[in-house]
Protein backbone atom coordinates (compact mmCIF):
# COMPACT_ATOMS: atom_id res chain seq x y z
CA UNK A 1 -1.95 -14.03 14.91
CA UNK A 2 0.04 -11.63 16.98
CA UNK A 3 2.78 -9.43 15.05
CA UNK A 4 5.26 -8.13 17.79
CA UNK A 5 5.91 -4.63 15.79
CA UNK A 6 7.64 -1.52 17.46
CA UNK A 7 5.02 1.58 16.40
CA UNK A 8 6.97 4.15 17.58
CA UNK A 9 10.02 3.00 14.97
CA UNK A 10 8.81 2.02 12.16
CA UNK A 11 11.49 1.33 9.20
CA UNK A 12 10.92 0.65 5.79
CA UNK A 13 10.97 -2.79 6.46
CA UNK A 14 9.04 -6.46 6.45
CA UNK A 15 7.09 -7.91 8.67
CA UNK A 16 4.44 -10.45 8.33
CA UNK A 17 1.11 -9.77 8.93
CA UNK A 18 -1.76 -12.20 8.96
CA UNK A 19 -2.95 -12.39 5.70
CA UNK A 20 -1.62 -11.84 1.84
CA UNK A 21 -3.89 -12.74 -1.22
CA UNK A 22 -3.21 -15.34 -3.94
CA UNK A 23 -4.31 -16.11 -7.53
CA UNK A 24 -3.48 -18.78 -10.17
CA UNK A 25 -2.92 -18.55 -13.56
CA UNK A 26 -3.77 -21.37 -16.08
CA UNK A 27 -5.10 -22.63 -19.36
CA UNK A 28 -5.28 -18.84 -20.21
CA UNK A 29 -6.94 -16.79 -17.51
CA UNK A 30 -6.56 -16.42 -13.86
CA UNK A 31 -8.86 -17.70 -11.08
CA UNK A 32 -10.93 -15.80 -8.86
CA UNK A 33 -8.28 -15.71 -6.15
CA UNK A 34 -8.15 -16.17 -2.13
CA UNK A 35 -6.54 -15.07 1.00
CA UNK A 36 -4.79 -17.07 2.73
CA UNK A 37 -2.26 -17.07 5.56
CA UNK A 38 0.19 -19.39 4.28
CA UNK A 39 3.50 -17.26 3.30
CA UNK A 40 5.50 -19.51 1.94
CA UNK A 41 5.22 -19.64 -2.19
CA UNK A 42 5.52 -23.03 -3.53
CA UNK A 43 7.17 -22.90 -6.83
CA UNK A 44 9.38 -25.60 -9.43
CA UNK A 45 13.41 -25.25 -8.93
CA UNK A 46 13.03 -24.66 -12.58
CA UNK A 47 10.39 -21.57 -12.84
CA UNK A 48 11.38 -18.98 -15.25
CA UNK A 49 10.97 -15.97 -12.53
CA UNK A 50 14.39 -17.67 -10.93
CA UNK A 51 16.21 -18.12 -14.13
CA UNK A 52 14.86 -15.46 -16.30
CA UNK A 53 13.86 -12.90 -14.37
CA UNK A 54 9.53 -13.38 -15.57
CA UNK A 55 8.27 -11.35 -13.12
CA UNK A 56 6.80 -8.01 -12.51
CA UNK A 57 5.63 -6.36 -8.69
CA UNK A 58 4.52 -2.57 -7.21
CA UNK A 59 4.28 -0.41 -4.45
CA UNK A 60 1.48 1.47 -3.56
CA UNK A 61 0.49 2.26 0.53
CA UNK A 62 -2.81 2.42 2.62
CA UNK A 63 -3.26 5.80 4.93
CA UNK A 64 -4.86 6.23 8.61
CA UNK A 65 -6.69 9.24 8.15
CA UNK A 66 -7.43 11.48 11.37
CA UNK A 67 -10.91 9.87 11.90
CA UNK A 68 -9.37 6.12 12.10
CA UNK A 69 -10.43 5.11 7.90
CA UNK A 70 -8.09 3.90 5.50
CA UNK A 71 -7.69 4.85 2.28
CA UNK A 72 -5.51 4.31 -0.90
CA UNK A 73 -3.87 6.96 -3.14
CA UNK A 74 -4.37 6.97 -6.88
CA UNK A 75 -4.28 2.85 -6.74
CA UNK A 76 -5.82 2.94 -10.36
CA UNK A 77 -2.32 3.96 -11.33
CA UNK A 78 -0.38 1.33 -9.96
CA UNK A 79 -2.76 -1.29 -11.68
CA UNK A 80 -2.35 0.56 -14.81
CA UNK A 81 1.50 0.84 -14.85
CA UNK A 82 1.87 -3.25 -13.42
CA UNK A 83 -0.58 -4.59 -16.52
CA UNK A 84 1.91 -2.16 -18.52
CA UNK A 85 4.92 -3.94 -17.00
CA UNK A 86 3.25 -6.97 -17.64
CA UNK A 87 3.21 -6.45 -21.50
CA UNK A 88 7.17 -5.91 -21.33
CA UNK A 89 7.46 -8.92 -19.93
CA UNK A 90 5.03 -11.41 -21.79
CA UNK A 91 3.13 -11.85 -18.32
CA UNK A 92 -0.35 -12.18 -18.62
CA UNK A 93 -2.31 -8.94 -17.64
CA UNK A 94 -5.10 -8.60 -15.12
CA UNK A 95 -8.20 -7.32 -14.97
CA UNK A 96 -7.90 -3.99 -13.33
CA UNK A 97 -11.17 -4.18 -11.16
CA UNK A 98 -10.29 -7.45 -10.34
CA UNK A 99 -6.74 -6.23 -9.39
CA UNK A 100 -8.58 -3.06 -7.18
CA UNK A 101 -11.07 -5.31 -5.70
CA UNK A 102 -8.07 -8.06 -4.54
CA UNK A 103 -6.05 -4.81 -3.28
CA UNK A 104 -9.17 -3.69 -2.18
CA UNK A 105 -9.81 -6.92 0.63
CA UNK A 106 -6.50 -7.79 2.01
CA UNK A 107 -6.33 -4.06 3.26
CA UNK A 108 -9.38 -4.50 4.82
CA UNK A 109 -8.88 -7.64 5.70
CA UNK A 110 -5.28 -6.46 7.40
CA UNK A 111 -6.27 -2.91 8.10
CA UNK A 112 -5.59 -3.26 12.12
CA UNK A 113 -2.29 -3.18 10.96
CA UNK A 114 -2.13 0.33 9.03
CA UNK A 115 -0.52 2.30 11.75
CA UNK A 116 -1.56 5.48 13.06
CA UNK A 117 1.03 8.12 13.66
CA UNK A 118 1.06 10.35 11.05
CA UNK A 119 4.34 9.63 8.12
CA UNK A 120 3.52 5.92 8.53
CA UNK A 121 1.48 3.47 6.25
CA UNK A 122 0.67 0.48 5.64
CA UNK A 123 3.34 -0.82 2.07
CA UNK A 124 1.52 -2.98 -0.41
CA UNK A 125 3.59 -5.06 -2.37
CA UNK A 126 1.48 -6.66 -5.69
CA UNK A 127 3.72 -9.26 -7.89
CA UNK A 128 3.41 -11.67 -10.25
CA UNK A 129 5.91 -14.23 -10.92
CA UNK A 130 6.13 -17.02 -13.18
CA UNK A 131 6.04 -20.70 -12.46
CA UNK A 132 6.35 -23.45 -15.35
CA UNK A 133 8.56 -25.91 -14.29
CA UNK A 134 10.89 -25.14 -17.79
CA UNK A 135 14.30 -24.49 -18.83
CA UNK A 136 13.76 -23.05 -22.51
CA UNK A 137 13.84 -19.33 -22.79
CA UNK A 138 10.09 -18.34 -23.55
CA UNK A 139 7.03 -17.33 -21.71
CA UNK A 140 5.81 -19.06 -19.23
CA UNK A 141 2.34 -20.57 -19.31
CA UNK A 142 1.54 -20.46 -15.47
CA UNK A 143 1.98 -17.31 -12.86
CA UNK A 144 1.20 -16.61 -9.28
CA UNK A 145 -0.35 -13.40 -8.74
CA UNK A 146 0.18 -12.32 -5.02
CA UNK A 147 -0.42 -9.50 -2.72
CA UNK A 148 1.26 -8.98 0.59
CA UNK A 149 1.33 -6.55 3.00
CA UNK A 150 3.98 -4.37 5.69
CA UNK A 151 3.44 -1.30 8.14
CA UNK A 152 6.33 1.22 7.64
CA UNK A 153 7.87 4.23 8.36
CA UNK A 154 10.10 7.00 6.42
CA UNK A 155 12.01 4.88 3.33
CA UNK A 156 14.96 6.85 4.72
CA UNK A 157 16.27 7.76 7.91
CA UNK A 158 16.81 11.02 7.52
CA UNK A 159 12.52 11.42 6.46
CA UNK A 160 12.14 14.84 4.93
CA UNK A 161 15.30 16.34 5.03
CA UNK A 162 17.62 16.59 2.69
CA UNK A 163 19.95 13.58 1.30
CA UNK A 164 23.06 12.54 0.05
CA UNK A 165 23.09 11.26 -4.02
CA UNK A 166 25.90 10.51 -6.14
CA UNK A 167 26.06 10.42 -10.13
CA UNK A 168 27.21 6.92 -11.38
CA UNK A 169 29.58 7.45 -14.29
CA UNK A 170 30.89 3.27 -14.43
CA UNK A 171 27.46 1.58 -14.62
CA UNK A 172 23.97 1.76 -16.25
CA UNK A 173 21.01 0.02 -14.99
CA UNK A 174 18.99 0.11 -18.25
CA UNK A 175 19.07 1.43 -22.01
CA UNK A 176 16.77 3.12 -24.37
CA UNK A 177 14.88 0.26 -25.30
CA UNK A 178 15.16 -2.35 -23.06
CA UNK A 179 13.21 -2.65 -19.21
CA UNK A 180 13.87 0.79 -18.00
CA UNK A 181 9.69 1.50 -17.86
CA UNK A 182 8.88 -1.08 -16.34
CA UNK A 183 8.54 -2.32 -12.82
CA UNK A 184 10.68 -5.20 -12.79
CA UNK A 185 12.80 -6.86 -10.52
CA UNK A 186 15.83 -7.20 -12.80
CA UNK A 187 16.06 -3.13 -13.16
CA UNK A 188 16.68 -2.93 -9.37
CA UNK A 189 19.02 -5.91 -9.49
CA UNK A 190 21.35 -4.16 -12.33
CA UNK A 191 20.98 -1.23 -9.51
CA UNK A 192 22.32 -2.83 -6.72
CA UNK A 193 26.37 -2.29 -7.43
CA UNK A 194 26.20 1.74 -7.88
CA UNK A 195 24.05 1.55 -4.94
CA UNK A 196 26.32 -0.62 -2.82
CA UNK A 197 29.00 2.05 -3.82
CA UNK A 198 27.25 4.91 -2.64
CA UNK A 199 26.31 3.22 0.55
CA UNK A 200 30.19 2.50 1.15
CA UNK A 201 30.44 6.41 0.71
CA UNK A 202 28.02 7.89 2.30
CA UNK A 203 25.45 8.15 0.13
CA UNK A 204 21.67 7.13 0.24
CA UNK A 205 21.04 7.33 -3.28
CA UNK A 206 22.60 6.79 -6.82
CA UNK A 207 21.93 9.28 -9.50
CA UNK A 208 21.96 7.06 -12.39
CA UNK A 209 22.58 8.79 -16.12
CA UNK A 210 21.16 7.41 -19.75
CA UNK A 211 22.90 4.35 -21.04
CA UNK A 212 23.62 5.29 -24.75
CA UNK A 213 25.59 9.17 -24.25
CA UNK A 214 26.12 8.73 -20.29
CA UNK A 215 25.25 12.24 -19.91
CA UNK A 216 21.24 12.58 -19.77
CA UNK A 217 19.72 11.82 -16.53
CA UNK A 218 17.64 8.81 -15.88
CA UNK A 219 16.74 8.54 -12.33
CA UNK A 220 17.77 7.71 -8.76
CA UNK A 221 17.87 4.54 -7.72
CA UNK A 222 14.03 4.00 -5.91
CA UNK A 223 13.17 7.79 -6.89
CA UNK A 224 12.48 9.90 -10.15
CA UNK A 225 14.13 13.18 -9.73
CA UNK A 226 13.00 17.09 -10.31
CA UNK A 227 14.91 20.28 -10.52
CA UNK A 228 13.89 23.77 -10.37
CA UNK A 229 16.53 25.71 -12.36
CA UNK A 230 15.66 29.67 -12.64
CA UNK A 231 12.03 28.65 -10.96
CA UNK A 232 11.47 26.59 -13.80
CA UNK A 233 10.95 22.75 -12.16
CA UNK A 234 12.48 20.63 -14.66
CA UNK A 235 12.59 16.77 -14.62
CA UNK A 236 14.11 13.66 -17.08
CA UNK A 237 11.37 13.05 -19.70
CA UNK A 238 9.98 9.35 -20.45
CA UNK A 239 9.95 9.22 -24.18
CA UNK A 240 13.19 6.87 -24.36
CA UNK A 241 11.26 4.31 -22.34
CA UNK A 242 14.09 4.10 -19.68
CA UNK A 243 12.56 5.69 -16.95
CA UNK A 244 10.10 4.33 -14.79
CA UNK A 245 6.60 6.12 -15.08
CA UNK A 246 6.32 6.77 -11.36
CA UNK A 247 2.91 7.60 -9.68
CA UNK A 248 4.29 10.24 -7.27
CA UNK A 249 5.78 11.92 -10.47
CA UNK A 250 2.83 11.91 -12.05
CA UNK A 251 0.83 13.81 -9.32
CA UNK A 252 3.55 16.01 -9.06
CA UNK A 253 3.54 16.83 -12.63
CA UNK A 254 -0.10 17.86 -12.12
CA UNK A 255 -0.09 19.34 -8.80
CA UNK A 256 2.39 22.12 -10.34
CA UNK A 257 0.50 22.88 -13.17
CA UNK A 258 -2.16 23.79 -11.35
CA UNK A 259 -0.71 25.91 -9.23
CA UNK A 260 -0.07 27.71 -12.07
CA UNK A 261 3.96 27.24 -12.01
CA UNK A 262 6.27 26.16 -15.04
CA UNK A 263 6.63 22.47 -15.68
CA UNK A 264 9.08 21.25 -18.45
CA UNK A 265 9.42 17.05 -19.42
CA UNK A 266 12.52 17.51 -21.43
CA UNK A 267 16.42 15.69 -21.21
CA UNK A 268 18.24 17.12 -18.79
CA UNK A 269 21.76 16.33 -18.87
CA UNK A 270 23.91 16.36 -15.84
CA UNK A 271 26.26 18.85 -16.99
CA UNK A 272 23.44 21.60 -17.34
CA UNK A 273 22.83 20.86 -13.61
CA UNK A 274 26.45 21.25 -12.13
CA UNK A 275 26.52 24.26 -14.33
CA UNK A 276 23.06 25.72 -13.10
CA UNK A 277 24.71 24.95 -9.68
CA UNK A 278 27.98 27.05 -11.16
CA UNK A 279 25.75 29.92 -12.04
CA UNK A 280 23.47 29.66 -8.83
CA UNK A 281 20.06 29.19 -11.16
CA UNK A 282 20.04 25.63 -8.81
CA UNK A 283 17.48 26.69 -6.99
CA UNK A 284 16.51 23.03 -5.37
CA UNK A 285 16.55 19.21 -5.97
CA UNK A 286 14.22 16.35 -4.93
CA UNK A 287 13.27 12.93 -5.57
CA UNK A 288 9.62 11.54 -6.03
CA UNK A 289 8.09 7.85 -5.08
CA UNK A 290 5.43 6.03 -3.37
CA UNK A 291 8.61 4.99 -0.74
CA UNK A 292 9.64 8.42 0.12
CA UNK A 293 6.86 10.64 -1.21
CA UNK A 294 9.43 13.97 -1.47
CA UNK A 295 12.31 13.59 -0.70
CA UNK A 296 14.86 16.83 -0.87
CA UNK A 297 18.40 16.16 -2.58
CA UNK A 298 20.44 18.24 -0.25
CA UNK A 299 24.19 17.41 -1.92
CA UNK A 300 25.10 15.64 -5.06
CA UNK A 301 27.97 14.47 -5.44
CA UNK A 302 30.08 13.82 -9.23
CA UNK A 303 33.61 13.54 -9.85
CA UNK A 304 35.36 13.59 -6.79
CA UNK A 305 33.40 16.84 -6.01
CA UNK A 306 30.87 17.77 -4.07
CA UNK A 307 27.41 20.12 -5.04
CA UNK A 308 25.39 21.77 -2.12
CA UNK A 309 21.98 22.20 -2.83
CA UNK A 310 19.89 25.20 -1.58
CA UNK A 311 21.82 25.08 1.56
CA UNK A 312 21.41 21.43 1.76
CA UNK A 313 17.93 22.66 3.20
CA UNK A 314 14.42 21.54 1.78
CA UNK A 315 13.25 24.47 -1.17
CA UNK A 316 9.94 25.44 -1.36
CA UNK A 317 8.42 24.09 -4.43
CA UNK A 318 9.54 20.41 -2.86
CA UNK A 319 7.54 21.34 0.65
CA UNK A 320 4.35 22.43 -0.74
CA UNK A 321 4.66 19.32 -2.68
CA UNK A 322 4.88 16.80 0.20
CA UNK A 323 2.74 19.15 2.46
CA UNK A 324 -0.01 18.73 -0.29
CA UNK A 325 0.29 15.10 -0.76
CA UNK A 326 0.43 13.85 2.45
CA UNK A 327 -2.13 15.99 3.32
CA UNK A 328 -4.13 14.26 0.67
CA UNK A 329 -3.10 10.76 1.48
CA UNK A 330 -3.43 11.22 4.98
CA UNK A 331 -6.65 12.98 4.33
CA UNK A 332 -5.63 16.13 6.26
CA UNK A 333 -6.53 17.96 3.16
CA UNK A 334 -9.75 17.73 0.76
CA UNK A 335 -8.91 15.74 -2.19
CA UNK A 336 -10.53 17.64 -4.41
CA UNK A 337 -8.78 15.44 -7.73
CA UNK A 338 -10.34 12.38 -6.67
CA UNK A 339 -7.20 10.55 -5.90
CA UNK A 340 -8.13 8.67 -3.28
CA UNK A 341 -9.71 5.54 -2.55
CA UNK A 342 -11.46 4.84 0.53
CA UNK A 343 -11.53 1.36 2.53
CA UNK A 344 -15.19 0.32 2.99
């Protein structure tokens, strides 16, 4: 199969490689699961993934390093947080070696198609959706576990430097309580309107604040977010369950404290942040996901009123941080944590 793909610009977008991998649920477990090139999933008018929203997916990407392997970063995680989403949702869980191993052959399987030029990757996109042919508002009995895979670039245009956010005050796309930690398609579809505003002006990314007070900071819309006030880096805790446990975040998190520099999980509301901002203790902004990686938050934008960051330049604690992990992922650097996993 020949996939007519412009390397030199890559988006973050799909394209349809050879092979994806498949697996059944039924009676209460799941079978042992297949490649196969067919792309087309054949499900009942009536499954409860279309009505009810049953379904859960990820992101995680495969790297070129500089000696032509692949690898995978931290893909342990991603298994971890889907089963987790998978609870929420009264989906079935897998097995996470089985889910590795599956993750494990369609990358090598596909893995003429992770693309070379350093920034690029290969996306893998893991879901499970359910199928019963029903109209009654329970759990289904019967899922489709699936696996496909996409070569792309930067997630946004502008790559490293700095974006564009704005803070949503009208909508909230989840509440302490309800979906917020989990990886599930209706979070990003109660998303899409504060994102379709800031696209109309101007801006890549909404800044989305807690549903209850509408003052403590959730996260952006495909991106948890990080602060350094006073050199302190600062970022929206997940104790309310309404922020998404992100993998990037997590090696963040960890990457800072051992480099020895202050880390606080706390609430941060958005009116200590405009004020830091006031005071100039702002010192930087940016955004963390498997997407993006780093991304610096260059101007936010509340009110009617616009907030410069640092010069609407990329701060230091958010370089080292994307110089370190895509030096990792890319295997430029020794991954002396053990995060990665490479492609026999």
């Amino acid at each position: 199969m020949t996939v007519d793909l412009d390397w030199e610009n890559l988006g973050f977008n799909y394209s349809k490689l050879p092979f994806r991998y498949i697996s059944y649920y039924k009676d209460g477990k799941w079978d042992e699961g297949q490649l196969t090139e067919d792309a087309t999933l054949h499900i009942s008018e009536a499954s409860p993934a279309l009505h009810y929203g049953q379904e859960a997916f990820e992101g995680l990407k495969a790297y070129r390093t500089s000696d032509g392997n692949v690898q995978l970063f931290r893909p342990q995680c991603n298994v971890e947080r889907m089963n987790n989403t998978c609870k929420r949702l009264c989906v079935p869980t897998i097995d996470p070696d089985d889910a590795l191993q599956a993750i494990e052959t369609i990358v090598e399987v596909d893995k003429d198609w992770v693309p070379y030029e350093y920034g690029t990757s290969l996306y893998i996109r893991p879901f499970i959706i359910a199928t019963d042919p029903h109209l009654g508002v329970h759990p289904s009995k019967t899922y489709i576990f699936c696996i496909i895979l996409s070569p792309v670039g930067s997630y946004y245009e502008a790559g490293i430097n700095p974006v564009k956010i704005m803070v949503e005050r009208e909508y909230v796309r989840c509440v302490k309580g309800g979906t917020g930690i989990a990886k599930a398609g209706g979070n990003y579809a109660a998303s899409l309107i504060g994102q379709k505003k800031a696209d109309e002006m101007g801006y890549a990314q909404v800044l989305w604040l807690d549903g209850v007070h509408r003052k403590y900071i959730d996260e952006v819309g495909a991106m948890n977010i990080f602060f350094v006030i006073d050199g302190v880096v600062v970022t929206p805790d997940l104790t309310d369950g309404n922020i998404l446990p992100g993998v990037t975040r997590r090696s963040c998190i960890e990457l800072l404290k051992s480099w020895g520099m202050p880390v606080e999980e706390r609430k941060v509301s958005i009116d200590e942040v405009l004020e830091a901002h006031d005071n100039g203790h702002l010192n930087e902004a940016f955004g963390t996901g498997t997407a993006a990686v780093i991304s610096p938050v260059g101007e936010l934008y509340d009110n009617g009123k616009s907030y410069v960051i640092n010069n609407n330049e990329i701060g230091p604690v958010a370089k080292k941080l994307y110089d370190t992990l895509t030096g990792i992922q890319w295997g430029k650097i020794e991954d002396k944590l053990g995060w990665t996993v490479k492609i026999k």
